[in-house]
Protein backbone atom coordinates (compact mmCIF):
# COMPACT_ATOMS: atom_id res chain seq x y z
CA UNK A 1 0.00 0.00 0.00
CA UNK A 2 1.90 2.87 -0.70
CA UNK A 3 1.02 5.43 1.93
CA UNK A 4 3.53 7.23 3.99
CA UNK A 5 3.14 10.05 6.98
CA UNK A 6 4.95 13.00 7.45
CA UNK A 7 5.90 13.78 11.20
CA UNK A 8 8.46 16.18 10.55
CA UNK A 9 9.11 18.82 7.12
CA UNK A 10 12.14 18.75 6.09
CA UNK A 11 13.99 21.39 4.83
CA UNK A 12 12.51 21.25 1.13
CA UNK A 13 9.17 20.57 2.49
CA UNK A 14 8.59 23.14 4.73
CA UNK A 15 9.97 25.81 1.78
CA UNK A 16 7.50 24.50 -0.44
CA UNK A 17 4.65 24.96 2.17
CA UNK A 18 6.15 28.19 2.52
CA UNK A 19 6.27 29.84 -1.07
CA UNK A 20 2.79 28.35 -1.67
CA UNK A 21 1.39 30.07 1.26
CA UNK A 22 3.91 33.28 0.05
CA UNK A 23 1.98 32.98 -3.44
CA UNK A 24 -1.35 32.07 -3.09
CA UNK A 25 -2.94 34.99 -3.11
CA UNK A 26 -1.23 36.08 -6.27
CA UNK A 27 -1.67 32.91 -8.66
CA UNK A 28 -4.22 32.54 -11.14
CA UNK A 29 -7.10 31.53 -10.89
CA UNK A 30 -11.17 31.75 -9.93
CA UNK A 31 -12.58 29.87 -6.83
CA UNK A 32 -12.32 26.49 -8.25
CA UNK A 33 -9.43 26.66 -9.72
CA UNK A 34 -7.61 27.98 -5.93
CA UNK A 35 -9.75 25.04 -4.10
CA UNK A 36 -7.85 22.78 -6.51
CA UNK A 37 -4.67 24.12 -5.77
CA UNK A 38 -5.39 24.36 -2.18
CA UNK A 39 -6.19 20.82 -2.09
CA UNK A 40 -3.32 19.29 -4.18
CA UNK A 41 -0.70 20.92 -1.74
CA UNK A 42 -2.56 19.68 1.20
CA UNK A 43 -2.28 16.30 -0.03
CA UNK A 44 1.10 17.14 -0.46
CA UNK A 45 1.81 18.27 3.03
CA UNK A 46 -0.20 15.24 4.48
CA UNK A 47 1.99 12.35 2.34
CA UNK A 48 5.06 14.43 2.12
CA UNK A 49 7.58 14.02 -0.49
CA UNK A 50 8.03 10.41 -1.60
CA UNK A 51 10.28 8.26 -0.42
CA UNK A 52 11.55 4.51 -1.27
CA UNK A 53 8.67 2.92 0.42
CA UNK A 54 7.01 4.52 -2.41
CA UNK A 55 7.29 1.66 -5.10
CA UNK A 56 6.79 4.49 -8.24
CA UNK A 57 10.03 6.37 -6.40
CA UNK A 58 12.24 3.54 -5.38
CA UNK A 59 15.02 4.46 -6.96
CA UNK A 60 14.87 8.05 -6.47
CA UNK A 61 14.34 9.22 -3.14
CA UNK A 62 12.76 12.65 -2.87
CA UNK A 63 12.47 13.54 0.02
CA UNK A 64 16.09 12.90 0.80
CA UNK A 65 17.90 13.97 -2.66
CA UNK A 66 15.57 17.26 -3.28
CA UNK A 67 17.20 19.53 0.11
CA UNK A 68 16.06 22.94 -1.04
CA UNK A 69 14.01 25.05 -2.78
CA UNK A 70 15.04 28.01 -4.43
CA UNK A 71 13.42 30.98 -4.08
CA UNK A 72 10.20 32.29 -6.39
CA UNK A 73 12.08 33.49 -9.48
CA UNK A 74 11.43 37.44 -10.83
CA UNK A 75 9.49 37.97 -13.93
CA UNK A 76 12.54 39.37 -16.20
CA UNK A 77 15.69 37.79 -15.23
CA UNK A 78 16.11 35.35 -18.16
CA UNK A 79 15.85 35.47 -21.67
CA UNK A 80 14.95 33.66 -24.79
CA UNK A 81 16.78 31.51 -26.62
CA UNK A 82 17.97 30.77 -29.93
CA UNK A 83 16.07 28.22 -31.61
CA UNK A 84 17.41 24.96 -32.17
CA UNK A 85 15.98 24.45 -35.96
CA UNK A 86 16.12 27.69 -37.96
CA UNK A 87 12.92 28.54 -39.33
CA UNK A 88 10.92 26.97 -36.78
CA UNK A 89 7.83 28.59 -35.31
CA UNK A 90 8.62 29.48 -31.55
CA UNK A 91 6.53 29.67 -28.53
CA UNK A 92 8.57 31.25 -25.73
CA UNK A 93 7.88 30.75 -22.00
CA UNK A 94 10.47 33.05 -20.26
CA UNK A 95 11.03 32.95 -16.69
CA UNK A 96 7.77 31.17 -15.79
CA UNK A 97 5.97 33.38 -18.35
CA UNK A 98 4.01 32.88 -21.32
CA UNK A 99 4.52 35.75 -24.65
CA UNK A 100 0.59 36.61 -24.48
CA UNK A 101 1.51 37.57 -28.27
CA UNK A 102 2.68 34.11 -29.20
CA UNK A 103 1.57 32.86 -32.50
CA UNK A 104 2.33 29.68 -34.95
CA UNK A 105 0.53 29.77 -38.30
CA UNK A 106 -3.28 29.00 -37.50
CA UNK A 107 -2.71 27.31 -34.69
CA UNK A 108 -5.64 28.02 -31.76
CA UNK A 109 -3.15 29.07 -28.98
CA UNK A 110 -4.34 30.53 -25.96
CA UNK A 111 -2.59 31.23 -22.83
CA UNK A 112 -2.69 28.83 -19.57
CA UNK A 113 -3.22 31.94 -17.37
CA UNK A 114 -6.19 32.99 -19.34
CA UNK A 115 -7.72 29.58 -19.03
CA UNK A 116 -7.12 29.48 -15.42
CA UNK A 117 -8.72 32.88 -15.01
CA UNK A 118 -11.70 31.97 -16.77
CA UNK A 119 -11.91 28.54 -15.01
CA UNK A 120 -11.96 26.32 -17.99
CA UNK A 121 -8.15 25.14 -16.73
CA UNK A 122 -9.63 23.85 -13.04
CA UNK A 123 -10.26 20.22 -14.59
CA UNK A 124 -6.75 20.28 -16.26
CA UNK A 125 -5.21 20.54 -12.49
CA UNK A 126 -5.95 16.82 -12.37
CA UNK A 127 -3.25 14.32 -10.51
CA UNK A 128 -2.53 10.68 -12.30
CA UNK A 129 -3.24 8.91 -8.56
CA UNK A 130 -1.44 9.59 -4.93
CA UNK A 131 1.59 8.77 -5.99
CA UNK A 132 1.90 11.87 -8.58
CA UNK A 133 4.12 14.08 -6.78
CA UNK A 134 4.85 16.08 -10.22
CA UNK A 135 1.35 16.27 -10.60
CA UNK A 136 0.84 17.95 -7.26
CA UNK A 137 3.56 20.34 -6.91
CA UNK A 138 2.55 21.65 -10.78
CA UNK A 139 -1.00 21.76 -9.96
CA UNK A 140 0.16 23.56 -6.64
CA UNK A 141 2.41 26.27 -8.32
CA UNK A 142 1.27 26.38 -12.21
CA UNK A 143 1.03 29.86 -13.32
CA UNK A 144 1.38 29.88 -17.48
CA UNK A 145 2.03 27.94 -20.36
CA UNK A 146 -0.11 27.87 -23.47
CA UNK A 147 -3.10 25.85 -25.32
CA UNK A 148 -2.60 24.57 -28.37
CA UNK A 149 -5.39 23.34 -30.65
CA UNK A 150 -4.16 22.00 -33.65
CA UNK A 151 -7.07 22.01 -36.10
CA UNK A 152 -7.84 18.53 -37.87
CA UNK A 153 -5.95 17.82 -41.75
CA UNK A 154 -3.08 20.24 -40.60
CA UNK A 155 0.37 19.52 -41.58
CA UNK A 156 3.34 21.16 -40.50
CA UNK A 157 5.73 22.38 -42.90
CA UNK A 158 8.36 23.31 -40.20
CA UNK A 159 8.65 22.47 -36.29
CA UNK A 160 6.77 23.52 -33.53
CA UNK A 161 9.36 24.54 -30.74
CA UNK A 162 8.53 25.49 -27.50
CA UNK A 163 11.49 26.81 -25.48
CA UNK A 164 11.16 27.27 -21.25
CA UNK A 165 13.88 28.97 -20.53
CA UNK A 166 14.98 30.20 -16.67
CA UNK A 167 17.77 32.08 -14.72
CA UNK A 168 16.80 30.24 -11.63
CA UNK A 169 14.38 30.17 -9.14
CA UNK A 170 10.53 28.44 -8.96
CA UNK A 171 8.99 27.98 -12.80
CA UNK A 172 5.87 25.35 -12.75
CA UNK A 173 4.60 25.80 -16.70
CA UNK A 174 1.77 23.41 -18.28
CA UNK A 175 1.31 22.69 -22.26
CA UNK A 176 -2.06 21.23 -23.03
CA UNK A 177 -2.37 20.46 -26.91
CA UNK A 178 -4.99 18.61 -28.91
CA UNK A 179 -4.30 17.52 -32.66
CA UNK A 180 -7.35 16.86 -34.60
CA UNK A 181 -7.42 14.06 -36.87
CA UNK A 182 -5.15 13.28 -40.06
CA UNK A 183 -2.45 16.10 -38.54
CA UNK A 184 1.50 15.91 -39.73
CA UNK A 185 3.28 17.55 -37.10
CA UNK A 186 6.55 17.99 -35.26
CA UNK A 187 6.90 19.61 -31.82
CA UNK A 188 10.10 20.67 -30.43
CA UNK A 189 9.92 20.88 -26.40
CA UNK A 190 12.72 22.55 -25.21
CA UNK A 191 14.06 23.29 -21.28
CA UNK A 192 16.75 25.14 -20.39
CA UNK A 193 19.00 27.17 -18.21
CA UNK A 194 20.66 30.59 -19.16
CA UNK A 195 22.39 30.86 -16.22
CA UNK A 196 23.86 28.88 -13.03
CA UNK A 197 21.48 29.44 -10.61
CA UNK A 198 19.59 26.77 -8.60
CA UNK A 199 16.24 26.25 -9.98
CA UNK A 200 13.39 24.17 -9.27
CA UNK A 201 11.42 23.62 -12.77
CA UNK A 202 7.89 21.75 -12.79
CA UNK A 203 6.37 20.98 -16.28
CA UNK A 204 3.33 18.79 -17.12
CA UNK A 205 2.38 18.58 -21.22
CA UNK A 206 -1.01 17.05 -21.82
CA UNK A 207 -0.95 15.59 -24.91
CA UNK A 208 -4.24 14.15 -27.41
CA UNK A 209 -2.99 12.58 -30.53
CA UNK A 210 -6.59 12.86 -32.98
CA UNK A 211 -7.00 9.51 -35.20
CA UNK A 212 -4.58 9.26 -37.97
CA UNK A 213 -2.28 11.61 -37.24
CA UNK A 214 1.54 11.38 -37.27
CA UNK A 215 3.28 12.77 -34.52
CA UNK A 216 6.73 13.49 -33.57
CA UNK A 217 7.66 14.85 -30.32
CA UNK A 218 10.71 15.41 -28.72
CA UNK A 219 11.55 16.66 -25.19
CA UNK A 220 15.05 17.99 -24.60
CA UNK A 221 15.72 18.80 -21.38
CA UNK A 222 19.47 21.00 -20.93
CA UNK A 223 18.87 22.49 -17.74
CA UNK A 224 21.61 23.53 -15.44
CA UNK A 225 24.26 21.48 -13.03
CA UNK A 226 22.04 22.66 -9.73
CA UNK A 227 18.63 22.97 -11.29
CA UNK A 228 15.75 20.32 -10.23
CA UNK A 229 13.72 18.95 -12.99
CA UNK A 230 10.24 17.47 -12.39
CA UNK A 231 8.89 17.19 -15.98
CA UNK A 232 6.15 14.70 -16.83
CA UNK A 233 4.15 14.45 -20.29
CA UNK A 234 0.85 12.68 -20.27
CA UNK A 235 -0.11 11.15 -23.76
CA UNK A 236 -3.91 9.73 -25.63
CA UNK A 237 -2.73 8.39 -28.57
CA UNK A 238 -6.21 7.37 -30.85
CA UNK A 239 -6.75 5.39 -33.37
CA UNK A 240 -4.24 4.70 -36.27
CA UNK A 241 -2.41 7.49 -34.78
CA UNK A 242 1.31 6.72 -34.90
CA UNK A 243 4.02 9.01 -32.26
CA UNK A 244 7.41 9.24 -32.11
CA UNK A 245 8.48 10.36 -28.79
CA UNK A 246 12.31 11.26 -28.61
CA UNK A 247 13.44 11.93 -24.76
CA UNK A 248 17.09 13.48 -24.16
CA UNK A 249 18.43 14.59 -21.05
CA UNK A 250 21.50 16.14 -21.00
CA UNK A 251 21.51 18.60 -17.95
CA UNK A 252 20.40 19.18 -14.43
CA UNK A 253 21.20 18.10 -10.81
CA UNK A 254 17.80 16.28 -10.19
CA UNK A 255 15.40 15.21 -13.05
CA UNK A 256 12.75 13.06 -12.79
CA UNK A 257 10.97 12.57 -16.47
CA UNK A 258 7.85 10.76 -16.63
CA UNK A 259 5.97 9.66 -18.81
CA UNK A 260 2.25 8.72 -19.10
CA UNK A 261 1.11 6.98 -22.07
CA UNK A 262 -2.18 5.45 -23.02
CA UNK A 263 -3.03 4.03 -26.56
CA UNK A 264 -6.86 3.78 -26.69
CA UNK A 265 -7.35 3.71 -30.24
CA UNK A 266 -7.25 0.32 -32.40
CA UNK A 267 -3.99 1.17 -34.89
CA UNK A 268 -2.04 3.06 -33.19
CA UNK A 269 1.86 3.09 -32.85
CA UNK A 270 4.26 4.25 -30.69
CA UNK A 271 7.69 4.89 -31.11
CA UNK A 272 9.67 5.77 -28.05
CA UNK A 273 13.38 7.10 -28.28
CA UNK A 274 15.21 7.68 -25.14
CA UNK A 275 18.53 9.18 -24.83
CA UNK A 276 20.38 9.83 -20.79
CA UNK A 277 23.84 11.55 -20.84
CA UNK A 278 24.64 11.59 -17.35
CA UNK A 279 27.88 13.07 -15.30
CA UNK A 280 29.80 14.63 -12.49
CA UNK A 281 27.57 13.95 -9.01
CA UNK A 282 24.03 14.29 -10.80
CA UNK A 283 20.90 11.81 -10.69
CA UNK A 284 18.54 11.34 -13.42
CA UNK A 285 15.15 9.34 -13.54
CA UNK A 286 12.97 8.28 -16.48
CA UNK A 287 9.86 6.41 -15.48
CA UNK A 288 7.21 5.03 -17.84
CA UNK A 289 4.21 3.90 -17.96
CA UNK A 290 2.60 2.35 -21.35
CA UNK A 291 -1.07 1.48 -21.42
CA UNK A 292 -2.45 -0.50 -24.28
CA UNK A 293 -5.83 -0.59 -23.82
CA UNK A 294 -7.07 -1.39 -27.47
CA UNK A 295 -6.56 -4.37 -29.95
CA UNK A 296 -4.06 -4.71 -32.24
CA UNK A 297 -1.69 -1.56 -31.42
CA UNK A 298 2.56 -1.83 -31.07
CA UNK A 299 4.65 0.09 -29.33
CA UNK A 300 8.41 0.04 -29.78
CA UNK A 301 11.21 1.82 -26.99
CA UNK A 302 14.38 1.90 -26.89
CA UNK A 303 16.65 3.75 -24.31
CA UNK A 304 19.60 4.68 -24.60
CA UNK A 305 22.41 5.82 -21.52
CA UNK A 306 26.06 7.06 -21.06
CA UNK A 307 26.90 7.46 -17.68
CA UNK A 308 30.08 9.16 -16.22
CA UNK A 309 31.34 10.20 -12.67
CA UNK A 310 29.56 9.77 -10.02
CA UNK A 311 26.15 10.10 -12.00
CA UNK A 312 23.31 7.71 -10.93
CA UNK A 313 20.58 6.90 -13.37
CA UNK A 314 16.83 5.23 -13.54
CA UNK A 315 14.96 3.32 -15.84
CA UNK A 316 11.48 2.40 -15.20
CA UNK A 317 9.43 0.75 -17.88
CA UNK A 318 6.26 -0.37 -17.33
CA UNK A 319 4.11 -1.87 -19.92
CA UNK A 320 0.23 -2.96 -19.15
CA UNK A 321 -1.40 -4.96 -21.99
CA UNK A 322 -5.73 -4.61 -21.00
CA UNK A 323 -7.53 -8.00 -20.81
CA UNK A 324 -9.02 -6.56 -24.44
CA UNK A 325 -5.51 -5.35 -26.29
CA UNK A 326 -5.39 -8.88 -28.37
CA UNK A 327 -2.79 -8.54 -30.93
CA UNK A 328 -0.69 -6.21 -29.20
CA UNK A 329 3.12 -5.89 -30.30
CA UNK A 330 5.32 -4.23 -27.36
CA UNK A 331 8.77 -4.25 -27.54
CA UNK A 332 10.98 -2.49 -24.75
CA UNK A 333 14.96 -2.49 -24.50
CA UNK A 334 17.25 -0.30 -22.11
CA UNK A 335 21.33 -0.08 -22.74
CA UNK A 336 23.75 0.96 -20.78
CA UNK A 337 27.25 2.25 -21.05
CA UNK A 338 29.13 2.95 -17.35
CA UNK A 339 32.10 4.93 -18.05
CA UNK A 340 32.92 4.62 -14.76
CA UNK A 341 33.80 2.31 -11.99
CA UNK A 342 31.64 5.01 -9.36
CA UNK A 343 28.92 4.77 -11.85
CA UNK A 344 25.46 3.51 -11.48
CA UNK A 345 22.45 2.57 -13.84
CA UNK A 346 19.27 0.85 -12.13
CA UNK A 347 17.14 -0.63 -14.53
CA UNK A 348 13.34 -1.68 -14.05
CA UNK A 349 11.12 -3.25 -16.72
CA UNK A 350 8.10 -4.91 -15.80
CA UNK A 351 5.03 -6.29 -18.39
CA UNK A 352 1.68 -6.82 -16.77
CA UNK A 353 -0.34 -8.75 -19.86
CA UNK A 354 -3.38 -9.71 -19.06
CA UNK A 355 -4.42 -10.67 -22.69
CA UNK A 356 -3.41 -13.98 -23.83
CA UNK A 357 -2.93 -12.79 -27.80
CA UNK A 358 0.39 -10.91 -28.35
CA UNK A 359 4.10 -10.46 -28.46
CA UNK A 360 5.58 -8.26 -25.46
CA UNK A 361 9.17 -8.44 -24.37
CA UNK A 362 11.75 -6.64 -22.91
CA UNK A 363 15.40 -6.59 -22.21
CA UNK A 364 18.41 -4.42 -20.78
CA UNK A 365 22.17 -4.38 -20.84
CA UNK A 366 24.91 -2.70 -18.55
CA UNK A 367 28.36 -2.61 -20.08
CA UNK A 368 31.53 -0.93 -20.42
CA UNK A 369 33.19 0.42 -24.28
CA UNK A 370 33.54 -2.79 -26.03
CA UNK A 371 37.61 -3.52 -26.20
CA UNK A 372 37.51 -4.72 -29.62
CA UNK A 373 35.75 -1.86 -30.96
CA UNK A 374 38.29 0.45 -29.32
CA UNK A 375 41.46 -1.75 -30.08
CA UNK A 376 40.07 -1.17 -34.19
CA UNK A 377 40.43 2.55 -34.13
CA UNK A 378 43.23 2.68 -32.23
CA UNK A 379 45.24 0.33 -34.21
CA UNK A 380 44.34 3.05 -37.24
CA UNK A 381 46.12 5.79 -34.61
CA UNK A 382 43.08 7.62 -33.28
CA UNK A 383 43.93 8.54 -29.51
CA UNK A 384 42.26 6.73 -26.69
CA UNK A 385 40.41 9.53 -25.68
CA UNK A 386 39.27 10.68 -29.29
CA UNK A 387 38.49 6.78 -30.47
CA UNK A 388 36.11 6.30 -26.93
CA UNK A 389 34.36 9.56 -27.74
CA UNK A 390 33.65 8.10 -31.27
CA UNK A 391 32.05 5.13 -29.85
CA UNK A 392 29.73 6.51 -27.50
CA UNK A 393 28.79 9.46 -30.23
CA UNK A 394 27.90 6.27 -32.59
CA UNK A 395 25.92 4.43 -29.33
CA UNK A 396 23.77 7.35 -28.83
CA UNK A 397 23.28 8.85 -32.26
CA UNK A 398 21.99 5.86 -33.92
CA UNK A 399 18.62 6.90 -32.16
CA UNK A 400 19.19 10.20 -33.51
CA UNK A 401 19.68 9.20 -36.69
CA UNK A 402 15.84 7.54 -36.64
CA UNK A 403 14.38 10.47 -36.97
CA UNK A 404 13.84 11.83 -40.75
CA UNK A 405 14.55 15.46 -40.75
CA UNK A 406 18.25 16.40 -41.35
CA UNK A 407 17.59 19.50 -39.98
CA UNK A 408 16.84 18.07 -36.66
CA UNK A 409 18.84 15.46 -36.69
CA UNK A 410 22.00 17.58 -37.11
CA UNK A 411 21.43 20.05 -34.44
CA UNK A 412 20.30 16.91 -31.53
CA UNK A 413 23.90 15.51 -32.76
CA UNK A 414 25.33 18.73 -31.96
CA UNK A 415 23.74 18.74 -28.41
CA UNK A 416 24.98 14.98 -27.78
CA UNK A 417 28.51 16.36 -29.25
CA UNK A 418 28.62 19.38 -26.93
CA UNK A 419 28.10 17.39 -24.35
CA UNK A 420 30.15 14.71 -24.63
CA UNK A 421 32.93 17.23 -25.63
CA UNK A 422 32.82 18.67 -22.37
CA UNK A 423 31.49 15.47 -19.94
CA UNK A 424 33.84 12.67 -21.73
């Protein structure tokens, strides 16, 4: 049963208790809407962070590894970004804050703060069960983000990106979008840091994939080496409706990515893509859970990790096949690459089938560079350090590579690059 009391706040507790109280009167919102917030940190302050008792956070203890919260950030310290695909359409949340002159084509955008002044948002504040923490602390804090309505037949002739940038401090930002049916889109989700100071970032994106429609969305989180990250992206995927969800971490102290996936309409695909680049004394959890309620749906993921340091990392895959989703074809896989001997990778997969018609099956590997590969380019005089870098660029880019816009493609390689160049 996984209940836990609280007899004493800690540190991070009792700061989040604080700047909610410190706030409340100031976030958006009508009378619903504050009950909703009022009773989400409540529930909060009654379980308290979770712990390992808490089977969903096992392997990432809360309520010891989060030990402060930063203070509410201003409204002007940080600024936007380059994007990372010329051309693209942007949507920029700076600093917590939403442009309220944002645009993309003839998109229905809206902003989150309007539809949480109006009420219509009080429903959205919903939590996944007692165990969603992110959920919670979002629901708590949210103040802006946008809505996206993506009209049915659209296709996209360049990215969506939507960049949340910070220079520290609290920013809790939601992204609701709906695509109509027969849409051809690609959405560019975008976190990052512009400077080094400590940050604690919620973000929730509720996502409805319309029948038919084709899907890619990627979520690349850069924040910075003392920033939490509690980001979780909640997915309906309906019929014949095929998604290609890239995940890439490659920053922050303290992430925690989840991701909530349900395919309820007969068809549908789902194409998961997961690369971790972990270092220095950082820990970094991706947790999944994969619903396939339907008949005859598939689901492929794949998740990649390089792990340096002292870095820790999580992998929790969890894949439910309904007593109705005959035919089902799920396929999960998690590798691992531990570049170092105070390294660690925990990996959890777990299939709960309750049909009796499909193909589900999962594996994982941990492993060091493989010495034959490395004895090869050294023997053709490439330097050690040089001929490992080339390795783990090819382990992690070949899920890159998947992808088919060269565009896109190019600049995620130059993220993994950068990185590496300055982790390996």
């Amino acid at each position: 049963m996984n209940m836990q009391t609280t007899s004493r706040l800690t540190v991070a507790e009792a700061a989040l208790i604080e700047a909610f109280n410190n706030q409340f009167g100031d976030l958006p919102g009508d009378g619903a809407v504050t009950a909703t917030r009022d009773r989400l940190l409540d529930d909060l302050k009654k379980s308290g962070l979770p712990t390992r008792r808490i089977e969903a956070w096992h392997y990432t203890d809360l309520k010891t590894l989060l030990r402060d919260i930063p203070a509410v950030a201003g409204d002007a310290a940080a600024k936007q970004i380059e994007p990372l695909i010329e051309g693209s359409s942007v949507l920029s949340i700076v600093q917590g804050h939403a442009d309220p002159k944002a645009t993309a084509g003839d998109l229905g955008i809206s902003s989150y703060t309007q539809s949480l002044l109006d009420g219509s948002a009080a429903a959205a504040l919903r939590v996944l069960g007692t165990d969603d923490t992110i959920g919670s602390i979002n629901g708590s804090f949210v103040r802006d983000g946008y809505v996206v309505d993506v009209p049915a037949d659209t296709e996209f002739d360049k990215p969506l990106e939507v960049d949340i940038t910070h220079a520290g401090g609290q920013i809790h930002t939601r992204l609701p979008v709906s695509f109509g049916a027969n849409v051809k889109a690609t959405v560019i989700e975008r976190h990052q840091s512009v400077t080094g100071d400590a940050a604690l970032v919620s973000h929730v994106s509720d996502i409805t994939v319309g029948e038919g429609t084709e899907l890619t969305w990627i979520i690349l989180q850069q924040q910075g080496a003392e920033d939490t990250h509690l980001g979780q992206i909640r997915v309906d995927l309906g019929a014949n409706a095929k998604l290609k969800l890239f995940v890439i971490n490659a920053g922050g102290k303290l992430v925690r990515q989840e991701l909530h996936i349900k395919v309820t309409g007969e068809g549908a695909d789902l194409t998961l893509r997961g690369i971790n680049l972990l270092g220095g004394d950082t820990h970094t959890d991706v947790t999944m859970v994969l619903g396939h309620d339907v008949p005859h749906t598939s689901s492929t993921d794949v998740i990649r990790n390089v792990v340096f340091d002292r870095a820790r990392g999580v992998f929790q895959g969890m894949i439910r096949v309904a007593p109705d989703a005959q035919k089902t074809d799920a396929r999960m896989a998690c590798n691992t690459l531990l570049m170092s001997d105070d390294a660690e990778f925990s990996v959890k997969p777990e299939l709960e089938i309750f049909a009796d018609d499909v193909q589900c099956g999962h594996g994982a590997t941990v492993a060091d560079i493989d010495d034959n590969h490395l004895f090869y380019l050294l023997s053709r005089g490439i330097p050690d350090k040089k001929a490992r870098a080339m390795l783990v660029n090819a382990f992690v880019a070949e899920i890159v590579e998947e992808l088919e816009d060269e565009a896109l493609v190019e600049a995620l390689e130059g993220v993994i690059s950068a990185w590496l160049e300055k982790h390996a």
